[in-house]
Protein backbone atom coordinates (compact mmCIF):
# COMPACT_ATOMS: atom_id res chain seq x y z
CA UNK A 1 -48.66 32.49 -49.73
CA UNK A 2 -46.60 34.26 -47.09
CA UNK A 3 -43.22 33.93 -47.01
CA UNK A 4 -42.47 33.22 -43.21
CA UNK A 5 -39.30 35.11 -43.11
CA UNK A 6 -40.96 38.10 -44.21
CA UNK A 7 -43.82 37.35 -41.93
CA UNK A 8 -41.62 37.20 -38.61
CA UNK A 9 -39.66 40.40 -39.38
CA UNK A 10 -42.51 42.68 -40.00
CA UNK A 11 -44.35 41.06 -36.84
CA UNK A 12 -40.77 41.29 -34.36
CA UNK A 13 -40.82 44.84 -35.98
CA UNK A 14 -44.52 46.08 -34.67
CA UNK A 15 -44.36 43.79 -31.22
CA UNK A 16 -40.88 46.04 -30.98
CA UNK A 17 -43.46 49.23 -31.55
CA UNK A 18 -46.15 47.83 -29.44
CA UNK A 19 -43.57 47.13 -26.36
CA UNK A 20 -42.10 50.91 -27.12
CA UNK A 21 -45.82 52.43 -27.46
CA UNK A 22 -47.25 50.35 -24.11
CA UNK A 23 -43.61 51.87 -21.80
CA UNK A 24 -43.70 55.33 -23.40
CA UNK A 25 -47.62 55.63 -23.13
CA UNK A 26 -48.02 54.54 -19.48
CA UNK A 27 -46.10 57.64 -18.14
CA UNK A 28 -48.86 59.97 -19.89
CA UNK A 29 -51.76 61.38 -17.08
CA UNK A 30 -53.74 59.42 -15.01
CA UNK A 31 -56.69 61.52 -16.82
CA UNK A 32 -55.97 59.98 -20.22
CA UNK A 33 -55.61 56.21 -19.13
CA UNK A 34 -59.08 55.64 -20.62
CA UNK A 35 -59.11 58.06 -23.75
CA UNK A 36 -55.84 58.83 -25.62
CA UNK A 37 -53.86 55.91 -23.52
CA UNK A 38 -56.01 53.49 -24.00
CA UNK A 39 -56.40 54.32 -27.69
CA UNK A 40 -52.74 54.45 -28.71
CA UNK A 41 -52.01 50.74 -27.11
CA UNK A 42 -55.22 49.77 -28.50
CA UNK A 43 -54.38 50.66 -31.53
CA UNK A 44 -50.36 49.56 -31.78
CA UNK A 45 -51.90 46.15 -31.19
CA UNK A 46 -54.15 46.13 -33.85
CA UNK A 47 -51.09 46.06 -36.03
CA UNK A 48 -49.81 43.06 -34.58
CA UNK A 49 -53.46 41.59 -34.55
CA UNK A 50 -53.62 42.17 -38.11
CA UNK A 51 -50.53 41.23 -39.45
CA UNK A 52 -51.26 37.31 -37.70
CA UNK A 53 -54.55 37.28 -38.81
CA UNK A 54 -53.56 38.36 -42.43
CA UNK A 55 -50.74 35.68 -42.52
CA UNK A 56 -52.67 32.85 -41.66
CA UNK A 57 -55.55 33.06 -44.18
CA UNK A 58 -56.11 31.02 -46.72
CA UNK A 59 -56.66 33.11 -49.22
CA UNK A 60 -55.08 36.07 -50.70
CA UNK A 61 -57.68 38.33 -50.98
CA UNK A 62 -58.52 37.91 -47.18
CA UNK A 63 -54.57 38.02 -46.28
CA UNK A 64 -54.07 41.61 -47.81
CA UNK A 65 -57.81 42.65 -46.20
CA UNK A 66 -55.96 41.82 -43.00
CA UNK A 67 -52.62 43.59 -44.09
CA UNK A 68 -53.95 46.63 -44.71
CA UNK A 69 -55.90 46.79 -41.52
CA UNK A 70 -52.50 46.46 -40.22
CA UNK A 71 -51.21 49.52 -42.45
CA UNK A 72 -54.34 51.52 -41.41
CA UNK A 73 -53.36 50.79 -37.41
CA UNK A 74 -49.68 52.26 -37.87
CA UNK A 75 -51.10 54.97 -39.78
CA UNK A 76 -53.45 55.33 -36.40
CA UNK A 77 -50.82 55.05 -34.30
CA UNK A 78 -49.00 58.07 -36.01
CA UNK A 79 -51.66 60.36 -35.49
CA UNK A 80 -52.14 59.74 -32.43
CA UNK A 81 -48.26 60.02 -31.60
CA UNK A 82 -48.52 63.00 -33.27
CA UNK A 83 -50.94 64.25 -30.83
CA UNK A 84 -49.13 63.11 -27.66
CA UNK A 85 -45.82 64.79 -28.18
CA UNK A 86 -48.40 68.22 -29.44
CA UNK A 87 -49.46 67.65 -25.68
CA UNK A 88 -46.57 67.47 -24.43
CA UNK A 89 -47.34 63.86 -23.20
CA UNK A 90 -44.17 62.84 -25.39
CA UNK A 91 -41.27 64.99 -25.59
CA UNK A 92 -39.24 65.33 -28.74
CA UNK A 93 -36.91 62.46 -28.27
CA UNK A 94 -39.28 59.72 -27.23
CA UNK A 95 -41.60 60.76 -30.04
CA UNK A 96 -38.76 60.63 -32.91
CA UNK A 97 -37.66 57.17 -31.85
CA UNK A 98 -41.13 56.00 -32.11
CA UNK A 99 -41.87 57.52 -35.23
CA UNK A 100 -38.79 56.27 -36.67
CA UNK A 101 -40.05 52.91 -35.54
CA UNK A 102 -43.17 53.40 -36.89
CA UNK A 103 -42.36 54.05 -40.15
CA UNK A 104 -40.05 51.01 -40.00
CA UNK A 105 -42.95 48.79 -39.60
CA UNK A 106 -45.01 50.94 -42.01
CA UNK A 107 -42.07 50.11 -45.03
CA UNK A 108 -41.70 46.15 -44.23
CA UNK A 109 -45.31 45.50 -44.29
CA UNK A 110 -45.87 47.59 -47.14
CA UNK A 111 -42.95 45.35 -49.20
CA UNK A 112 -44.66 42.34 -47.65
CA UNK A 113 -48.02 43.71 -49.25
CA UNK A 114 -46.25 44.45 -52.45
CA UNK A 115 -45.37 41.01 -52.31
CA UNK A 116 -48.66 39.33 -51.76
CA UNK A 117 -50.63 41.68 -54.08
């Protein structure tokens, strides 16, 4: 069902996010390890979560429920990106590169999607 080319890059693609988001994230305040830390690596693994569930279903219907659970994560992660460089957790730099990244993932997997669907 999945093409396993298509498969591998998306997933290298968000494990590159998830390795970015887990290094840029741990340098944020002690006082947010267990509320806006925890919640941005807990949610940039989702996508990779997702995207191996999703690919190893039998069916399609349950694949793309999987997939878009992925797309959903990244569009989590985003936000709450977003909110770390607003707090200055992330400056300007750091954010860009992982919102470029992001959105990266966000355009494979939605082709791979496209592809499924």
């Amino acid at each position: 069902m999945v093409r396993e080319h298509e498969s591998k890059k998306v997933y290298k693609l968000a494990g590159n996010l998830v390795r970015e988001v887990y290094e840029n994230s741990n340098t944020f305040p002690r006082a947010e390890q267990d509320g806006l830390t925890h919640r941005l690596q807990k949610t940039a693994d989702l996508i990779t979560t997702n995207i191996v569930e999703g690919v190893y279903q039998d069916k399609k219907k349950n694949c793309l429920q999987f997939l878009y659970r992925a797309r959903r994560s990244i569009n989590e992660t985003g936000r709450l990106l977003q909110v770390s460089n607003r707090l200055g957790y992330l400056d300007s730099n750091k954010y860009e590169k992982l919102e470029m990244l992001r959105q990266n993932v966000f355009q494979v997997l939605f082709a791979l999607i496209v592809s499924i669907a």
